[in-house]
PDB file of N, CA and C in Angstrom:
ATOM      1  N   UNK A   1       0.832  -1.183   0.000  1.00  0.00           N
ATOM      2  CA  UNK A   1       0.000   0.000   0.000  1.00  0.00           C
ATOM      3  C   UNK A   1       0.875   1.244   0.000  1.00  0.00           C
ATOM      4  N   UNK A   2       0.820   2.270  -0.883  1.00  0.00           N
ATOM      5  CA  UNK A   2       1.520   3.514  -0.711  1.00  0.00           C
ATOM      6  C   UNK A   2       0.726   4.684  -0.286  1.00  0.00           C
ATOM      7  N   UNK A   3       1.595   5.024   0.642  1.00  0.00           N
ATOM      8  CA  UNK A   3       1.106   6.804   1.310  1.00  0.00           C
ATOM      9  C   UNK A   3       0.465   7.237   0.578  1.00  0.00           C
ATOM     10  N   UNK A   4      -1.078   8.103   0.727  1.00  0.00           N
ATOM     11  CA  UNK A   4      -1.341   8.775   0.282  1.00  0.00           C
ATOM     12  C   UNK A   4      -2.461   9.630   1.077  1.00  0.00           C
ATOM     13  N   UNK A   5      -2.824  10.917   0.055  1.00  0.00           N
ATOM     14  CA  UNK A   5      -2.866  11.981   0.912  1.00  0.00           C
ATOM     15  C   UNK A   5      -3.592  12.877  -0.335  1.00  0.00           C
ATOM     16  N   UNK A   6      -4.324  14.002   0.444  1.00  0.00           N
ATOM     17  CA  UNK A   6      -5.143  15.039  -0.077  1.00  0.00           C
ATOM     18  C   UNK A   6      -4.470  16.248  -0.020  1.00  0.00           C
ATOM     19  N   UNK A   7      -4.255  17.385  -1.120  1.00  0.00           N
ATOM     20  CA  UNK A   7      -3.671  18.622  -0.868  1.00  0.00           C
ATOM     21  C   UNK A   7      -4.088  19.391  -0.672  1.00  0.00           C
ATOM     22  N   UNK A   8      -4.254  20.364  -0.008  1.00  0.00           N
ATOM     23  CA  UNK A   8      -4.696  21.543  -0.030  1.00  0.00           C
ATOM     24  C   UNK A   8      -3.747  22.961  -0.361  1.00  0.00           C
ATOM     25  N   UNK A   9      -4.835  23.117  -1.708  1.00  0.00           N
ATOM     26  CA  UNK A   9      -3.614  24.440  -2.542  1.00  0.00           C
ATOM     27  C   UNK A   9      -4.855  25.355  -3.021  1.00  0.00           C
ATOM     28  N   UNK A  10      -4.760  26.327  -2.711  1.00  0.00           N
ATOM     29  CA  UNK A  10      -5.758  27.726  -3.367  1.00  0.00           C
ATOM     30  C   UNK A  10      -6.876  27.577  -2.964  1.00  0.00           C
ATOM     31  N   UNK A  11      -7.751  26.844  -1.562  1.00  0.00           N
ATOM     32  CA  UNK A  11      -8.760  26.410  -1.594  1.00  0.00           C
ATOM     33  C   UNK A  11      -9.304  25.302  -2.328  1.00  0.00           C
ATOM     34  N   UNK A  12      -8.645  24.810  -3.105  1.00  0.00           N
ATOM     35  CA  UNK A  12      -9.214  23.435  -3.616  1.00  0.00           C
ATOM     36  C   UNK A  12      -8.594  22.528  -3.028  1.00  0.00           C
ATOM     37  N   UNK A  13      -8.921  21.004  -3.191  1.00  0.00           N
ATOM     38  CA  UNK A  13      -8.222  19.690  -2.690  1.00  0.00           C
ATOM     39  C   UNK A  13      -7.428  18.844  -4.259  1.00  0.00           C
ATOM     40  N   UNK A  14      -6.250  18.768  -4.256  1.00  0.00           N
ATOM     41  CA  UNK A  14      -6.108  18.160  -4.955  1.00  0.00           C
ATOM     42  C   UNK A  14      -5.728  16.532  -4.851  1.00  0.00           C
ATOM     43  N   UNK A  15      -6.094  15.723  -5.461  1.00  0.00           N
ATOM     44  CA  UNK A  15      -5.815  14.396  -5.381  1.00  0.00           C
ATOM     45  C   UNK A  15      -4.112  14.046  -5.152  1.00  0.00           C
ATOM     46  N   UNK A  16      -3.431  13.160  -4.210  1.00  0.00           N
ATOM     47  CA  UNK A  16      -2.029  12.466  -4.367  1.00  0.00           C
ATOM     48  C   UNK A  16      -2.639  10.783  -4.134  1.00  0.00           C
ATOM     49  N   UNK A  17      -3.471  10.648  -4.200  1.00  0.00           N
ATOM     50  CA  UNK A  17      -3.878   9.212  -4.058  1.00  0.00           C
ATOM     51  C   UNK A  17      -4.552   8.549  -3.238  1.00  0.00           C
ATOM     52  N   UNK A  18      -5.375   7.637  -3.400  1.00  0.00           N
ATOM     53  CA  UNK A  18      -5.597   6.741  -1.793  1.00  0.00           C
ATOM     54  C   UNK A  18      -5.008   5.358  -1.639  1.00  0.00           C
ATOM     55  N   UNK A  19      -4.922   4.800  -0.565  1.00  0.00           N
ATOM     56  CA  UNK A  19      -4.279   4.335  -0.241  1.00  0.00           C
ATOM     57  C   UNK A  19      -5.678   2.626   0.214  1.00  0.00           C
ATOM     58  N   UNK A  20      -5.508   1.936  -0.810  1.00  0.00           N
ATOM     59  CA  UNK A  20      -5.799   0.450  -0.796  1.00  0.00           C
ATOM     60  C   UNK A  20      -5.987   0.189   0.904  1.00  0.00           C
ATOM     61  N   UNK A  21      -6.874  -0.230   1.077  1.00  0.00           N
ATOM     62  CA  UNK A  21      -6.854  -0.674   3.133  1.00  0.00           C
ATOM     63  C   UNK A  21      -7.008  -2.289   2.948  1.00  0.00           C
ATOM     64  N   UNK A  22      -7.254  -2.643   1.976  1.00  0.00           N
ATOM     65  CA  UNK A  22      -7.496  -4.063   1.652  1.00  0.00           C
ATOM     66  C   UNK A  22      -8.905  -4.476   1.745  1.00  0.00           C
ATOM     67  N   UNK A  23      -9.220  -5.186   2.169  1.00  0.00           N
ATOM     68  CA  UNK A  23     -10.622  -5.970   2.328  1.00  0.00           C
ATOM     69  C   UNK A  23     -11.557  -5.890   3.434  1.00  0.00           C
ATOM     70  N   UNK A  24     -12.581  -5.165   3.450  1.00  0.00           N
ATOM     71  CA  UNK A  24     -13.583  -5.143   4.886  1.00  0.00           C
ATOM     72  C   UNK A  24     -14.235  -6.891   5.044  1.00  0.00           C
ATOM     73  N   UNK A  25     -13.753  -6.720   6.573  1.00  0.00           N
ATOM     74  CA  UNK A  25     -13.953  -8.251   6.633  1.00  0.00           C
ATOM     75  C   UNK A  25     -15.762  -8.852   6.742  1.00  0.00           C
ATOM     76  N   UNK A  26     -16.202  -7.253   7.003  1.00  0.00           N
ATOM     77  CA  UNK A  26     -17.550  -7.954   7.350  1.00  0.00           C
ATOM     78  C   UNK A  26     -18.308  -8.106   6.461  1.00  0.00           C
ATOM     79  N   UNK A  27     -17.987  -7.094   5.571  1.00  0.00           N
ATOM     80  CA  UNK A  27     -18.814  -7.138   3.675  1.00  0.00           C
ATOM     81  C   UNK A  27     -17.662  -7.686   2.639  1.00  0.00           C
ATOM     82  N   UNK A  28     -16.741  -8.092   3.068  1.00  0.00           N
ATOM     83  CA  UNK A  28     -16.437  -8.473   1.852  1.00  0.00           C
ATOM     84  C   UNK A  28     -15.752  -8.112   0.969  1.00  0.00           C
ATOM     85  N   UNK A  29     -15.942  -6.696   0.627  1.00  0.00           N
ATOM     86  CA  UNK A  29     -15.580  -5.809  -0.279  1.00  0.00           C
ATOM     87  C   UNK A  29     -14.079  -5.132  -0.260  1.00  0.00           C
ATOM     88  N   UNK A  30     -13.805  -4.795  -1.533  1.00  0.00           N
ATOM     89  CA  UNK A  30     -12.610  -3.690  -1.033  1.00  0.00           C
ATOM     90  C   UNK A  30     -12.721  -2.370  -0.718  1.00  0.00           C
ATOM     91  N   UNK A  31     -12.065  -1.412  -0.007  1.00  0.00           N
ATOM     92  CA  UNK A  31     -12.247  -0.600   0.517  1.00  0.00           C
ATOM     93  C   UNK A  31     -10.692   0.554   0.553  1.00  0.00           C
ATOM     94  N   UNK A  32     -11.024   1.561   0.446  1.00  0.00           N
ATOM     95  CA  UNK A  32      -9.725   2.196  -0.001  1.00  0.00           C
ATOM     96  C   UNK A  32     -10.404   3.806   1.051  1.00  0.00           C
ATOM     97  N   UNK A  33      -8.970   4.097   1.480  1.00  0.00           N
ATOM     98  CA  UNK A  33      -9.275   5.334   2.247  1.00  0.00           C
ATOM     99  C   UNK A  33      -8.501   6.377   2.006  1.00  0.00           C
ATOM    100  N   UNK A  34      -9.058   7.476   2.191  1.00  0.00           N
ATOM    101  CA  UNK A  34      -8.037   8.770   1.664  1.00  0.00           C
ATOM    102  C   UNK A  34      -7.957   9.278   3.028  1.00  0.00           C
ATOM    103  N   UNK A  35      -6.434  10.116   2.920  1.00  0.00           N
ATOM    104  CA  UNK A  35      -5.674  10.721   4.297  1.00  0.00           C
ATOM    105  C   UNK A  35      -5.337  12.261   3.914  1.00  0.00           C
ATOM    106  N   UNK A  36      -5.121  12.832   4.757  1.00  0.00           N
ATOM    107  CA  UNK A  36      -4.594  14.442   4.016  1.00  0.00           C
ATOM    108  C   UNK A  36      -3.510  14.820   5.743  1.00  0.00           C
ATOM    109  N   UNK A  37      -2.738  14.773   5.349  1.00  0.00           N
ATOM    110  CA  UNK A  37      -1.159  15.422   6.087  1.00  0.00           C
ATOM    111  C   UNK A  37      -1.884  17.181   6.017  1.00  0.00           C
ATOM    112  N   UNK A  38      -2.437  17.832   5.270  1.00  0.00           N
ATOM    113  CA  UNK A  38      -2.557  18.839   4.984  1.00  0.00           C
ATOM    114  C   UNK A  38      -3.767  19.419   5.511  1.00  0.00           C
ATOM    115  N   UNK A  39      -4.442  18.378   6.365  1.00  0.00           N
ATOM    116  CA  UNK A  39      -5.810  18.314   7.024  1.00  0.00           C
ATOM    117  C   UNK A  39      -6.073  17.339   8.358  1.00  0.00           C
ATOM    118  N   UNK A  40      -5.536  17.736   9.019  1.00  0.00           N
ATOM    119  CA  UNK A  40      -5.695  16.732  10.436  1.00  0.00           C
ATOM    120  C   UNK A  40      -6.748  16.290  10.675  1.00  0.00           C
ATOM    121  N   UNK A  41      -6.884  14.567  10.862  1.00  0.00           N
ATOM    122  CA  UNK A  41      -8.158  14.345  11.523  1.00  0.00           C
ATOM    123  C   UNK A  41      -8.988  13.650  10.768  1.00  0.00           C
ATOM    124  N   UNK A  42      -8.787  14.117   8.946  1.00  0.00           N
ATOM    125  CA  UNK A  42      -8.958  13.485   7.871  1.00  0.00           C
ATOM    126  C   UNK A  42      -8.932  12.280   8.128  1.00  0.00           C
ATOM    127  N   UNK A  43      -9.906  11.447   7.324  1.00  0.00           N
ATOM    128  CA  UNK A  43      -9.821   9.672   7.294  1.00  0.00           C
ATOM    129  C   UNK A  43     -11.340   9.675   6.438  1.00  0.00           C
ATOM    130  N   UNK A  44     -10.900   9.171   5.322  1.00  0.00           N
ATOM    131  CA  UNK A  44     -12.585   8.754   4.253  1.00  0.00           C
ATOM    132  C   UNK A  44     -12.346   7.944   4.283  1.00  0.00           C
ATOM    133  N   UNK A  45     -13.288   6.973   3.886  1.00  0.00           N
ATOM    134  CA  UNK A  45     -13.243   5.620   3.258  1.00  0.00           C
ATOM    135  C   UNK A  45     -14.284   5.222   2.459  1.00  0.00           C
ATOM    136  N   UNK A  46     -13.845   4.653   1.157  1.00  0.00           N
ATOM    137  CA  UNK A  46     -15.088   4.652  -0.133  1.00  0.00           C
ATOM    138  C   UNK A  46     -14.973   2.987  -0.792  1.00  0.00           C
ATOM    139  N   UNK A  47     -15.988   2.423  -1.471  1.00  0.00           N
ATOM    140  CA  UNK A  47     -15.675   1.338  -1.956  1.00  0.00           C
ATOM    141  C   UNK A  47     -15.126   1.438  -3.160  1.00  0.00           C
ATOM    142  N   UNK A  48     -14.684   3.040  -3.626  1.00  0.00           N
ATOM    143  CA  UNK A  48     -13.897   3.167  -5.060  1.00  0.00           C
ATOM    144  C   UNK A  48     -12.824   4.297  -4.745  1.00  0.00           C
ATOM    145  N   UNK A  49     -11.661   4.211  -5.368  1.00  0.00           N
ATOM    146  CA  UNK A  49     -10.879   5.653  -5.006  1.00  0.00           C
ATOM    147  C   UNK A  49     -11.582   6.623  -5.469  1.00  0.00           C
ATOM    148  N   UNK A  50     -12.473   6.650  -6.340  1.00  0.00           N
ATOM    149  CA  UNK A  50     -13.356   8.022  -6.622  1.00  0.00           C
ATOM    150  C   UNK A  50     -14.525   8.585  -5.445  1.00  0.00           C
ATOM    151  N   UNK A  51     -15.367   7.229  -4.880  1.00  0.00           N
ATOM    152  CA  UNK A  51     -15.734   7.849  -3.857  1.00  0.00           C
ATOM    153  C   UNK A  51     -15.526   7.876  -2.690  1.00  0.00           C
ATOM    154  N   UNK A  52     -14.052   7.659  -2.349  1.00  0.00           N
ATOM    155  CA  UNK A  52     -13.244   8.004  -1.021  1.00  0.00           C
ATOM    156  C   UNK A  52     -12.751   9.490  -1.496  1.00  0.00           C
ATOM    157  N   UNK A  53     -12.109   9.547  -2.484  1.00  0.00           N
ATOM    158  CA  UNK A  53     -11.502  10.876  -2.581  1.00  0.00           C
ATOM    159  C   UNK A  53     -13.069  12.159  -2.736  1.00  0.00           C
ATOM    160  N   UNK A  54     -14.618  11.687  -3.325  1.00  0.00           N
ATOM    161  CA  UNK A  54     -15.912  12.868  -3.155  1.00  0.00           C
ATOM    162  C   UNK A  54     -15.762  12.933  -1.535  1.00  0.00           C
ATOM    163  N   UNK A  55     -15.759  11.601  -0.777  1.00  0.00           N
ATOM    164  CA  UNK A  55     -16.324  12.021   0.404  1.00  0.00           C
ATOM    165  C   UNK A  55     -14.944  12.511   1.494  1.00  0.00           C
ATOM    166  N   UNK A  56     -13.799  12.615   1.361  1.00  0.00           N
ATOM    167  CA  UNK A  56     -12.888  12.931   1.462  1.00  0.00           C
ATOM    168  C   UNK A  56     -12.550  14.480   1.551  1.00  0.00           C
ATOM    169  N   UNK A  57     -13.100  14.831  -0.060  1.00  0.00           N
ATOM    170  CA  UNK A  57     -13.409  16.240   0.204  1.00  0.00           C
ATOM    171  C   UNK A  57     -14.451  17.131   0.507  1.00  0.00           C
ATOM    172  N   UNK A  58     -15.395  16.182   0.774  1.00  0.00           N
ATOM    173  CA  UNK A  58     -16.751  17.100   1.907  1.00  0.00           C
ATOM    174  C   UNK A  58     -15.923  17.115   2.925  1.00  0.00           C
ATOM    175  N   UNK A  59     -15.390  16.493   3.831  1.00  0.00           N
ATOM    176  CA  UNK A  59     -15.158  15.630   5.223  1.00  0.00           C
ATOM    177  C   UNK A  59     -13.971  17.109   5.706  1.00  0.00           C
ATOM    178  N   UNK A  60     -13.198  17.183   4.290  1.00  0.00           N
ATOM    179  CA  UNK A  60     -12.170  18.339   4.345  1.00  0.00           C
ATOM    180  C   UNK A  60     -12.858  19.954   4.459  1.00  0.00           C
ATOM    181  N   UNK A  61     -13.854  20.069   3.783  1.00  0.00           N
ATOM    182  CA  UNK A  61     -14.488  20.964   3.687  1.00  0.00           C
ATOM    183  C   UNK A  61     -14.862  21.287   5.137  1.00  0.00           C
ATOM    184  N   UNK A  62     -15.844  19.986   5.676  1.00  0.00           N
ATOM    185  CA  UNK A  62     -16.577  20.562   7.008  1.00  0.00           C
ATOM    186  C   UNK A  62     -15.295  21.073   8.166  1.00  0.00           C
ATOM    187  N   UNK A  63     -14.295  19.661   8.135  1.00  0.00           N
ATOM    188  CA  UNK A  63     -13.108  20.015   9.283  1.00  0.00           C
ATOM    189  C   UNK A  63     -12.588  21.425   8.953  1.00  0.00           C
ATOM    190  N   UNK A  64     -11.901  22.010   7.530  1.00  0.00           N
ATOM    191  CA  UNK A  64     -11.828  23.555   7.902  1.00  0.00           C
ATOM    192  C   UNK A  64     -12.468  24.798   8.299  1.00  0.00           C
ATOM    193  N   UNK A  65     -14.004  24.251   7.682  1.00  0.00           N
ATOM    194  CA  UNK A  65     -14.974  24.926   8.030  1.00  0.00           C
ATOM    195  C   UNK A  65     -15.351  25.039   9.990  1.00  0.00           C
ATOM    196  N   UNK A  66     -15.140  24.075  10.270  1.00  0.00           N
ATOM    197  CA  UNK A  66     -15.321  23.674  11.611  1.00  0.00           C
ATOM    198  C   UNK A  66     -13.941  24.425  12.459  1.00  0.00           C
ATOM    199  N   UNK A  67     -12.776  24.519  12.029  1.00  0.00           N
ATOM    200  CA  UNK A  67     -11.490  25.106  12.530  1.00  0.00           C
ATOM    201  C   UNK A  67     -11.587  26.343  12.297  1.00  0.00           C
ATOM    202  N   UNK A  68     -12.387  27.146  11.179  1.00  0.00           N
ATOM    203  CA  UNK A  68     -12.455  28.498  11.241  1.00  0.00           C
ATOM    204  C   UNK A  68     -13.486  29.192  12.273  1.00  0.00           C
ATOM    205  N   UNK A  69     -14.311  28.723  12.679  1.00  0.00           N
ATOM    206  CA  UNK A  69     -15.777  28.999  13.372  1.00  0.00           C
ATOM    207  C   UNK A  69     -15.037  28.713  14.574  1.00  0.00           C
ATOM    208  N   UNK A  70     -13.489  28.268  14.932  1.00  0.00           N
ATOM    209  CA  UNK A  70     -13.429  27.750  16.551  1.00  0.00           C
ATOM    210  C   UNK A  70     -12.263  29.240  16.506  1.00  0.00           C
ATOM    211  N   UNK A  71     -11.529  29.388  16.118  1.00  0.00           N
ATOM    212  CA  UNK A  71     -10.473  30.449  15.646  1.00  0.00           C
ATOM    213  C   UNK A  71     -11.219  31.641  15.498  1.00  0.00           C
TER     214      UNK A  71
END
């Protein structure tokens, strides 16, 4: 599995990858999760790298949104 991680540049998120978690044991399925170094706290997890990295960047959205309203 290789590192990977969400960017944050100009207000957008850009993709560096997600990172394979292997197999959920209770469904079965594969499962892949996105991380962001650039977003603490971050952790998605989707049954496709496309929808780990949509819900990845709501998840990013609310946590900065949520860090500006405490600041």
């Amino acid at each position: 599995m290789a590192a990977s991680s969400l960017c944050l540049q100009n207000g957008t998120i850009d993709s560096h990858g997600v990172s394979d978690s292997g197999t959920d044991r209770k469904t079965a399925e594969r499962v892949f999760l996105a991380t962001s170094h650039d977003v603490p706290g971050l952790i998605a997890q989707g049954r496709t790298v496309a929808e780990a990295l949509d819900i990845a960047r709501d998840v990013a959205r609310k946590l900065i949104e949520a860090r500006r309203e405490r600041f």
